[in-house]
PDB file of N, CA and C in Angstrom:
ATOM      1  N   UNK A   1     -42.212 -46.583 -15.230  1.00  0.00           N
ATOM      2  CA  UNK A   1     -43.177 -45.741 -15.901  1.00  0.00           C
ATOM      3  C   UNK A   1     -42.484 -45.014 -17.049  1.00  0.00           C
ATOM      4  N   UNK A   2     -42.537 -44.844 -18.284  1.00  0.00           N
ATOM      5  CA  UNK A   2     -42.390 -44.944 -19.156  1.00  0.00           C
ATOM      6  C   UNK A   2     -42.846 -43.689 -20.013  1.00  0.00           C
ATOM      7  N   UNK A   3     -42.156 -42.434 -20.004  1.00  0.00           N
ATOM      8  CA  UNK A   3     -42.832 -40.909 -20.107  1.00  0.00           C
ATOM      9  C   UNK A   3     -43.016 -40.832 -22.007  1.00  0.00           C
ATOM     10  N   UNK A   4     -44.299 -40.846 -22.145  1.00  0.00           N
ATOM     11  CA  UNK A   4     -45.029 -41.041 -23.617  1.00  0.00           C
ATOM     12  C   UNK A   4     -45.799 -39.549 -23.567  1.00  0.00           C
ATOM     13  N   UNK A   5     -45.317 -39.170 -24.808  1.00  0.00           N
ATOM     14  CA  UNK A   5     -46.054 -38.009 -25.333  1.00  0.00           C
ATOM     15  C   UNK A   5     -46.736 -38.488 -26.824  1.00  0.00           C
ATOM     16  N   UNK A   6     -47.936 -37.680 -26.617  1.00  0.00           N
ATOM     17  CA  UNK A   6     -48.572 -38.128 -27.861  1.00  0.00           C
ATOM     18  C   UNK A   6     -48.639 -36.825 -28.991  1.00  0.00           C
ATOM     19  N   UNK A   7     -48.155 -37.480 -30.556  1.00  0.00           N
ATOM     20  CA  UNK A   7     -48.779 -36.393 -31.323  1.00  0.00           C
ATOM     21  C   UNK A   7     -49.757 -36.960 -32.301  1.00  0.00           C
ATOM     22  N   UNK A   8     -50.302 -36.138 -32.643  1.00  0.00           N
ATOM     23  CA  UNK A   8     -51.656 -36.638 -33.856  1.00  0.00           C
ATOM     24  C   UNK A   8     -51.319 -36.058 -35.051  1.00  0.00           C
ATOM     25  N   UNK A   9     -51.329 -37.017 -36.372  1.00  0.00           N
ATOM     26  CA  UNK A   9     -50.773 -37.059 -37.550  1.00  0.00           C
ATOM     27  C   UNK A   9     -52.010 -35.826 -38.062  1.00  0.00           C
ATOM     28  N   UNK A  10     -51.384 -34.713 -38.698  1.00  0.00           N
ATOM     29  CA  UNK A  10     -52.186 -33.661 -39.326  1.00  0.00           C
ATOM     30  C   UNK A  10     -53.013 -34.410 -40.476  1.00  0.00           C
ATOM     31  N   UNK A  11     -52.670 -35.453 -40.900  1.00  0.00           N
ATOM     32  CA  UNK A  11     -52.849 -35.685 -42.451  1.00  0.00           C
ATOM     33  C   UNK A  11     -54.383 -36.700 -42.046  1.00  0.00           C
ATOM     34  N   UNK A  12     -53.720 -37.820 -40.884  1.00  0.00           N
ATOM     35  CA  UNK A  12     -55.004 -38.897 -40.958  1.00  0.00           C
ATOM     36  C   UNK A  12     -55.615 -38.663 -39.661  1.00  0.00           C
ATOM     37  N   UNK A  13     -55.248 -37.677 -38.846  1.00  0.00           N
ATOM     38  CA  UNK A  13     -55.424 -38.301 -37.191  1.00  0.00           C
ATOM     39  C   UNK A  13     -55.026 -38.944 -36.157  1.00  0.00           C
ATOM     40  N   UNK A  14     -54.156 -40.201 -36.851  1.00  0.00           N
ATOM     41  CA  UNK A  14     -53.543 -41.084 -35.785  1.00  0.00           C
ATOM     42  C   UNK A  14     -52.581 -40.089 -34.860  1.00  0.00           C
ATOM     43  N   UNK A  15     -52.867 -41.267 -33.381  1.00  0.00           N
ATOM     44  CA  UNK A  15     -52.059 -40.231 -32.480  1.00  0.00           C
ATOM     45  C   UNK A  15     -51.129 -41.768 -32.436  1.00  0.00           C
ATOM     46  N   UNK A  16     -49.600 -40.581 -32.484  1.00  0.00           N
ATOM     47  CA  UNK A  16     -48.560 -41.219 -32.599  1.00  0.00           C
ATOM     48  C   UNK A  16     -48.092 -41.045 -31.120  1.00  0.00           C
ATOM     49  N   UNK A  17     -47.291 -42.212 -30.134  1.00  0.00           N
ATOM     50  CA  UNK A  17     -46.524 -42.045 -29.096  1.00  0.00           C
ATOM     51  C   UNK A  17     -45.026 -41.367 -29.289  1.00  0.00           C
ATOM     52  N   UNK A  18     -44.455 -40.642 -28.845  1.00  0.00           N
ATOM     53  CA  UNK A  18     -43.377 -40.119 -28.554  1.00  0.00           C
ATOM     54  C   UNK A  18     -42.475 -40.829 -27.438  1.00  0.00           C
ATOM     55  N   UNK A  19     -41.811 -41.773 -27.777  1.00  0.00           N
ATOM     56  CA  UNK A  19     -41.169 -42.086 -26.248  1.00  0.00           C
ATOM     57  C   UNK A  19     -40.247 -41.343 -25.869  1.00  0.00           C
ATOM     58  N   UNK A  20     -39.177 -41.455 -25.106  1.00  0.00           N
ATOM     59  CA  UNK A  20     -38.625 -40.410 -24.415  1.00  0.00           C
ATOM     60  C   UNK A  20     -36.785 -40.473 -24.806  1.00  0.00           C
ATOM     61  N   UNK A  21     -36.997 -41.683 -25.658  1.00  0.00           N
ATOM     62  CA  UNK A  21     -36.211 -41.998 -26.709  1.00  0.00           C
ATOM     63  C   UNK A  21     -35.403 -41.344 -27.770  1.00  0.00           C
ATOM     64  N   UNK A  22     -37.239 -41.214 -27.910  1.00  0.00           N
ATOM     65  CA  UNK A  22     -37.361 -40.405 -29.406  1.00  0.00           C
ATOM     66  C   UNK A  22     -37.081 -38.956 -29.180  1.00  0.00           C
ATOM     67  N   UNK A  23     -38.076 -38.762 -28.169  1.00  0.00           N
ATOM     68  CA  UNK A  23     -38.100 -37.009 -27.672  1.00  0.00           C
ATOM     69  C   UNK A  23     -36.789 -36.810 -27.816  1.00  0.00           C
ATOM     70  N   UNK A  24     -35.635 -37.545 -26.829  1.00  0.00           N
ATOM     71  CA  UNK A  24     -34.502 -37.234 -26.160  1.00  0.00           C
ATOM     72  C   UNK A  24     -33.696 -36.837 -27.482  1.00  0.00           C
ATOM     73  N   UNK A  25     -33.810 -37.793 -28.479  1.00  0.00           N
ATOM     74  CA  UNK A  25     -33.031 -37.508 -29.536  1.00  0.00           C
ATOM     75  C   UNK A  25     -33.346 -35.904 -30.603  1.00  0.00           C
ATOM     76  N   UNK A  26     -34.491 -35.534 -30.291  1.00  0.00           N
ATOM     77  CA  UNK A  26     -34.996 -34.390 -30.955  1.00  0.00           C
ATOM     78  C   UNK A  26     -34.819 -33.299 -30.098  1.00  0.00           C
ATOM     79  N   UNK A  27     -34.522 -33.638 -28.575  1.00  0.00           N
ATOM     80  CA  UNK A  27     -34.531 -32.706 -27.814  1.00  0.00           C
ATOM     81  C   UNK A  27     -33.225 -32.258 -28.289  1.00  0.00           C
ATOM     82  N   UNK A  28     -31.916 -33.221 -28.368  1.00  0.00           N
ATOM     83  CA  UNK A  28     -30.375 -32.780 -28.123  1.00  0.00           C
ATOM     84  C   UNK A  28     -30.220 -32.275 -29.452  1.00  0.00           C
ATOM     85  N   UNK A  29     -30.810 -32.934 -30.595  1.00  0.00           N
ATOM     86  CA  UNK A  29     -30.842 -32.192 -32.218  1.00  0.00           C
ATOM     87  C   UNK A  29     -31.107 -30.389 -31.680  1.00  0.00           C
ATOM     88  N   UNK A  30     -32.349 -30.139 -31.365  1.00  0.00           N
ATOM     89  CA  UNK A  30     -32.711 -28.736 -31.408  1.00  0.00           C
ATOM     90  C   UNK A  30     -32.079 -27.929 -30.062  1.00  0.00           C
ATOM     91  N   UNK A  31     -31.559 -28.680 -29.388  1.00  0.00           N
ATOM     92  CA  UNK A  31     -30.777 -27.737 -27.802  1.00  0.00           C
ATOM     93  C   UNK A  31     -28.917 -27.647 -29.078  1.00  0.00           C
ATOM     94  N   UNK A  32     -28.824 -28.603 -29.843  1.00  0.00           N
ATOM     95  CA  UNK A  32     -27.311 -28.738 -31.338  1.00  0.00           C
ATOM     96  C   UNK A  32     -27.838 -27.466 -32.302  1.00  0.00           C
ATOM     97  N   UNK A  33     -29.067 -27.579 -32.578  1.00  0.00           N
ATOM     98  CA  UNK A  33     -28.977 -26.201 -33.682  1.00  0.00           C
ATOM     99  C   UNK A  33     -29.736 -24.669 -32.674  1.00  0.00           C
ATOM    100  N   UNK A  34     -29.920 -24.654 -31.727  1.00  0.00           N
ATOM    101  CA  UNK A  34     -29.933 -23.867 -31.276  1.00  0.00           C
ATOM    102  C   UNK A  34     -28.776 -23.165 -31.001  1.00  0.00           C
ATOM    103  N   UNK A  35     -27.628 -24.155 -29.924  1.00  0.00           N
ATOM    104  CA  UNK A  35     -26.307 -23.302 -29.753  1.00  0.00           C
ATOM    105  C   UNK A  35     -25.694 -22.889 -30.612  1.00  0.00           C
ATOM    106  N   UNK A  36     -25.701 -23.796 -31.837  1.00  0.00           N
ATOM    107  CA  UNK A  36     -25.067 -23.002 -33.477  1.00  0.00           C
ATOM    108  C   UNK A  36     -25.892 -21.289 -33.811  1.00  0.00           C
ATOM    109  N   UNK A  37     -27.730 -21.660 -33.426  1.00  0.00           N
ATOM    110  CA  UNK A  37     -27.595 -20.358 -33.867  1.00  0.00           C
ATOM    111  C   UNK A  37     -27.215 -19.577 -32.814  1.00  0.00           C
ATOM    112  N   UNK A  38     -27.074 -19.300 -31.309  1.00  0.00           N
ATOM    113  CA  UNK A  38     -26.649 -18.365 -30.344  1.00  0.00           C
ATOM    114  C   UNK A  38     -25.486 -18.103 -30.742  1.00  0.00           C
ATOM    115  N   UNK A  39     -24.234 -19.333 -31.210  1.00  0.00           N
ATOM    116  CA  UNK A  39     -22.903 -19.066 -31.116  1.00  0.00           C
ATOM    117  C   UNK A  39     -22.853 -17.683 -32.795  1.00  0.00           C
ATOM    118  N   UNK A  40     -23.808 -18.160 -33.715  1.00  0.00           N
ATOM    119  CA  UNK A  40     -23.475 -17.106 -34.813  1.00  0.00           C
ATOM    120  C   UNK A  40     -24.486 -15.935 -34.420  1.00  0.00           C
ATOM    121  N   UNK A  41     -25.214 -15.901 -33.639  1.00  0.00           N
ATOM    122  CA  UNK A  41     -25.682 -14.834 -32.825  1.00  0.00           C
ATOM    123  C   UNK A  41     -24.666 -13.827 -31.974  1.00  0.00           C
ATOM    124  N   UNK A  42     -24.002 -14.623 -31.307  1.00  0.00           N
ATOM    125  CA  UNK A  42     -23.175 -13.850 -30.172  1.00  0.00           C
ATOM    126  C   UNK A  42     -21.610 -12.991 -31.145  1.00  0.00           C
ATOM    127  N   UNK A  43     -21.301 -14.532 -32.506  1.00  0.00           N
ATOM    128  CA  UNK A  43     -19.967 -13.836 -32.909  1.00  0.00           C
ATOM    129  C   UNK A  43     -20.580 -12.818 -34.170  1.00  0.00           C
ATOM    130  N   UNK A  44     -21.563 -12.269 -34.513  1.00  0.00           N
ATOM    131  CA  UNK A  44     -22.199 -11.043 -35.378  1.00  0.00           C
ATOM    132  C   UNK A  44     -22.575 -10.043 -34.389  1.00  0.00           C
ATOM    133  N   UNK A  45     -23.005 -10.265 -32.959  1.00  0.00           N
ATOM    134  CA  UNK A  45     -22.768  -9.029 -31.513  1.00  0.00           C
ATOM    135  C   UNK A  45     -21.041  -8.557 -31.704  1.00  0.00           C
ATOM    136  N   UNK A  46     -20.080  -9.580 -31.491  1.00  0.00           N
ATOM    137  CA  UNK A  46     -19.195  -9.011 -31.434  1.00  0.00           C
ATOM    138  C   UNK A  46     -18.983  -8.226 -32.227  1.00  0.00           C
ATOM    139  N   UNK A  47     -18.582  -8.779 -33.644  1.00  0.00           N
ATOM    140  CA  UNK A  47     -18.351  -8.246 -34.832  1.00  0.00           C
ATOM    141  C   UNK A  47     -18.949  -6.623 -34.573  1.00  0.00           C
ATOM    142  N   UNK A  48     -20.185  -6.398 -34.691  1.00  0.00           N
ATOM    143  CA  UNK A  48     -20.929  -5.045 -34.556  1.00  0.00           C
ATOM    144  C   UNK A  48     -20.551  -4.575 -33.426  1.00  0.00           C
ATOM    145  N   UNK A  49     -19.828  -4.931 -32.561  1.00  0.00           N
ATOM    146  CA  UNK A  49     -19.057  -4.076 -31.439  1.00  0.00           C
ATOM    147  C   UNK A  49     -18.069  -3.491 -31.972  1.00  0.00           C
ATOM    148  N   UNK A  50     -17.188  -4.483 -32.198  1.00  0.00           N
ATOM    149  CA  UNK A  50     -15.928  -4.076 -33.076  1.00  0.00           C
ATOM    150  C   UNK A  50     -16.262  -3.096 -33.531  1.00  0.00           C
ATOM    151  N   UNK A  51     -17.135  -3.048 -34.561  1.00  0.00           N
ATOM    152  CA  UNK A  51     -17.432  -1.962 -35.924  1.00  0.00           C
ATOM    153  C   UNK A  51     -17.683  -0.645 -35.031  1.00  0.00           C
ATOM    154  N   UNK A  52     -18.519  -0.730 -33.858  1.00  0.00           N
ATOM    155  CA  UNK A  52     -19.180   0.626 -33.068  1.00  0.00           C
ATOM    156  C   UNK A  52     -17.709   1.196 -32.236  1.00  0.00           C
ATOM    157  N   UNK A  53     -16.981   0.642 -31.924  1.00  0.00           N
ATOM    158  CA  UNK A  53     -15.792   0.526 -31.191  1.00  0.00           C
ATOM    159  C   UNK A  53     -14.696   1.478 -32.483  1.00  0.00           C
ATOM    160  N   UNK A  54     -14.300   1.260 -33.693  1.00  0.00           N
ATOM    161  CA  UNK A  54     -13.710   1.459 -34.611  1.00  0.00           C
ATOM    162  C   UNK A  54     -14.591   3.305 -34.767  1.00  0.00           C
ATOM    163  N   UNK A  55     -15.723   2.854 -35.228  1.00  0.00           N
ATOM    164  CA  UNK A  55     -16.553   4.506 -35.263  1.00  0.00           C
ATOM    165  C   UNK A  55     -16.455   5.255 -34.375  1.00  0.00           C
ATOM    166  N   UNK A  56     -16.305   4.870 -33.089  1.00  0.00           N
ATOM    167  CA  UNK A  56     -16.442   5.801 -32.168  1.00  0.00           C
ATOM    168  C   UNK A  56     -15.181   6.397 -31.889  1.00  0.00           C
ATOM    169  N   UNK A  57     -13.888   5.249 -32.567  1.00  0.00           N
ATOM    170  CA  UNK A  57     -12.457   6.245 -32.152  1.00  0.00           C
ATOM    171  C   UNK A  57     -12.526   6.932 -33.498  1.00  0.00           C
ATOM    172  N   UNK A  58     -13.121   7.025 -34.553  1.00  0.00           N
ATOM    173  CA  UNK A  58     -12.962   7.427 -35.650  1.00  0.00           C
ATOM    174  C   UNK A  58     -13.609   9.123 -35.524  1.00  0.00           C
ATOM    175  N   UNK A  59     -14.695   9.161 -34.789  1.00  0.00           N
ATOM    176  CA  UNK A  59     -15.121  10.265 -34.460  1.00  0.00           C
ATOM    177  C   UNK A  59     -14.467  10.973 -33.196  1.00  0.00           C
ATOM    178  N   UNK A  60     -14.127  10.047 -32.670  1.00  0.00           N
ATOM    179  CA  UNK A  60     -13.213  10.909 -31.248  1.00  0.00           C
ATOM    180  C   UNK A  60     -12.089  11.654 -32.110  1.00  0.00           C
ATOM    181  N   UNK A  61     -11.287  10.834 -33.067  1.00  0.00           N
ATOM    182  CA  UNK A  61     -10.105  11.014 -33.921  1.00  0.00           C
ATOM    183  C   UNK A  61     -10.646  12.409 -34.561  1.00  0.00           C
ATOM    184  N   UNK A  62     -11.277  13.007 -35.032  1.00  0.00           N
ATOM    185  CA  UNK A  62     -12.309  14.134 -36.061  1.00  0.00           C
ATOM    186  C   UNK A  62     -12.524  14.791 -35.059  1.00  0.00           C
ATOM    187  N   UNK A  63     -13.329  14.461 -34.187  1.00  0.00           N
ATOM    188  CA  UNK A  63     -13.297  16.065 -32.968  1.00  0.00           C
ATOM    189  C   UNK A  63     -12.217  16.377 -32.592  1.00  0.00           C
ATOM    190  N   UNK A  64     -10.992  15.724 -32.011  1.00  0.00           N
ATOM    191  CA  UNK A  64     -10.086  16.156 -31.814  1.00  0.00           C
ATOM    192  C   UNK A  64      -8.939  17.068 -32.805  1.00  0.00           C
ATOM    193  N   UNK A  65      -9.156  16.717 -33.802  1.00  0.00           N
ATOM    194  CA  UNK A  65      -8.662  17.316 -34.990  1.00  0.00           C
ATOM    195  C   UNK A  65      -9.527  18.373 -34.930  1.00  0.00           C
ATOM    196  N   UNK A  66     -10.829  18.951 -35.542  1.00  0.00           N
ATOM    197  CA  UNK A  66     -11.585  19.708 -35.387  1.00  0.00           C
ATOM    198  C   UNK A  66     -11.481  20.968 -33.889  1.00  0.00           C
ATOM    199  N   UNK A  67     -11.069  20.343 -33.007  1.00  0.00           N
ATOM    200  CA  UNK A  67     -10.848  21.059 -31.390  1.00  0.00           C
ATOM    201  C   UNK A  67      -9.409  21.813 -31.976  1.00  0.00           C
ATOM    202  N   UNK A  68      -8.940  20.991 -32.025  1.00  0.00           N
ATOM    203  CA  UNK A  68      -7.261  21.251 -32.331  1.00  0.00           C
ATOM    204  C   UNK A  68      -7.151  22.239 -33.513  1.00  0.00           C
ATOM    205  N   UNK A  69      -7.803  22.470 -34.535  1.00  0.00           N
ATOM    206  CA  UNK A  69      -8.121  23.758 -35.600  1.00  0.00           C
ATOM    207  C   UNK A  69      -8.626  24.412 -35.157  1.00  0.00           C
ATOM    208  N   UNK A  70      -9.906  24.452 -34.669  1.00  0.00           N
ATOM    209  CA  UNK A  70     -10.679  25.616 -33.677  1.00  0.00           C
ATOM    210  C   UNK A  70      -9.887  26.669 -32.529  1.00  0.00           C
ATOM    211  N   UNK A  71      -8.800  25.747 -32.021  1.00  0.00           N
ATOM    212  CA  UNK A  71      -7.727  26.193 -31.005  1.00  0.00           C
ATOM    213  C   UNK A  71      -6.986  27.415 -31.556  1.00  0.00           C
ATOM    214  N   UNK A  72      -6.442  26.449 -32.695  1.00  0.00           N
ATOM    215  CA  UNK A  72      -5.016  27.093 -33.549  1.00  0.00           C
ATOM    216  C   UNK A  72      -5.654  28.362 -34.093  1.00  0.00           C
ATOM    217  N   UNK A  73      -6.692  28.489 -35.003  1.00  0.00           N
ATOM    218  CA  UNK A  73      -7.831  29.461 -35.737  1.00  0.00           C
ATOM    219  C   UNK A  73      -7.417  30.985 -34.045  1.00  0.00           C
ATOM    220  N   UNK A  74      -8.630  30.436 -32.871  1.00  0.00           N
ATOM    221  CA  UNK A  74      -8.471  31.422 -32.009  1.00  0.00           C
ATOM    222  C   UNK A  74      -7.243  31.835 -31.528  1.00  0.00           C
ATOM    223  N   UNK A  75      -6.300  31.263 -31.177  1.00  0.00           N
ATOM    224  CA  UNK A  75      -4.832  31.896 -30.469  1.00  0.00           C
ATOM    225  C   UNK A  75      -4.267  32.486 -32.377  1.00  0.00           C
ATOM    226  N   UNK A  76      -4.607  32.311 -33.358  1.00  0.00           N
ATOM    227  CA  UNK A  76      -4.220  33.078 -34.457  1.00  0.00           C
ATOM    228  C   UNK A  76      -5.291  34.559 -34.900  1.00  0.00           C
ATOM    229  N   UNK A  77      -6.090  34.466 -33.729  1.00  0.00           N
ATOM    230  CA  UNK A  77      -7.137  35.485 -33.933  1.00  0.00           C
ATOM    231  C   UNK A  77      -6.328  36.203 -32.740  1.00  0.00           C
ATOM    232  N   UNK A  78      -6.033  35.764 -31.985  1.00  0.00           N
ATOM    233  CA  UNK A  78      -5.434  36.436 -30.365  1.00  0.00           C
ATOM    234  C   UNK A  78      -4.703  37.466 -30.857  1.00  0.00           C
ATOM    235  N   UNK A  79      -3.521  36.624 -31.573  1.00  0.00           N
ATOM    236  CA  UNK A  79      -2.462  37.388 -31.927  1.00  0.00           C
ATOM    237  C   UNK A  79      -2.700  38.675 -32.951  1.00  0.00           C
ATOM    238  N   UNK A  80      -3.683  37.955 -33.850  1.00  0.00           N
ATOM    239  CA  UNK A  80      -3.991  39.104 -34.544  1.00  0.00           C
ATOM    240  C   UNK A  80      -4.417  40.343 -33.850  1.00  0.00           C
ATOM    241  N   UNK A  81      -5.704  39.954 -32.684  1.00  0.00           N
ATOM    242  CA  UNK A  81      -5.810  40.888 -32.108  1.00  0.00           C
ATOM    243  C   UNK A  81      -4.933  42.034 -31.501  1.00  0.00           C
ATOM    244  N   UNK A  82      -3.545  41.352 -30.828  1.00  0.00           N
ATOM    245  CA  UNK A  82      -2.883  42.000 -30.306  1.00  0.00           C
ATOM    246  C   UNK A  82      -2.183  42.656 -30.713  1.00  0.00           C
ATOM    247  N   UNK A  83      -1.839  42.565 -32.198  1.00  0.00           N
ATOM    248  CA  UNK A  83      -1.241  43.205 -32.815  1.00  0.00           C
ATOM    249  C   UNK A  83      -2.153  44.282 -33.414  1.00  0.00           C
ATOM    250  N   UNK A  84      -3.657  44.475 -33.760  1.00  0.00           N
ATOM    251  CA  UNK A  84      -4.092  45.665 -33.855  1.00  0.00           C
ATOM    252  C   UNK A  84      -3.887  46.577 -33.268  1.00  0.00           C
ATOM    253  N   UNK A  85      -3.982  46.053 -31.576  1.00  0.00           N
ATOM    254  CA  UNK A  85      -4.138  47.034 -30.586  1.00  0.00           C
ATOM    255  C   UNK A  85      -2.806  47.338 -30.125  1.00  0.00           C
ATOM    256  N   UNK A  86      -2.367  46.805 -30.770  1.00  0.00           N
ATOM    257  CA  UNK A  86      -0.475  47.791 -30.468  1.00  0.00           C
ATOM    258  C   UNK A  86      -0.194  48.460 -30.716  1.00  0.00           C
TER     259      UNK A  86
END
């Protein structure tokens, strides 16, 4: 038995058979440009990881700097203080 799909020509009507031949060969074409597009799908995910990965030590890098002035600023207010009240 012999698995036939039919399509019908937009232009005249005729219904054309599909054998499984044919299918098979259109199937492995579009399962071929599909994985091409997942694979440049998945390596532009990475990529934009990378990039979110890079920002996020970039801002960890800036608060910590920022913490670390805020620190220095108060223990230079401390001292000041303590020296008023001496």
């Amino acid at each position: 038995m012999t698995d036939t799909t039919l399509i019908t020509c937009p232009s005249c009507g005729t219904e054309i058979p599909l054998t499984e031949a044919l299918t098979g060969k259109i199937k492995q074409q579009m399962r071929s440009e599909m994985e091409a597009l997942i694979k440049e799908k998945e390596a532009k995910i990475i990529e934009r990881e990378k990039q979110l990965e890079a920002s996020q030590k970039n801002m960890e890098e800036e608060i910590k700097k920022q913490v670390e002035a805020e620190k220095k600023d108060m223990w230079e207010r401390a001292e000041n203080f303590k020296k008023c009240i001496s």
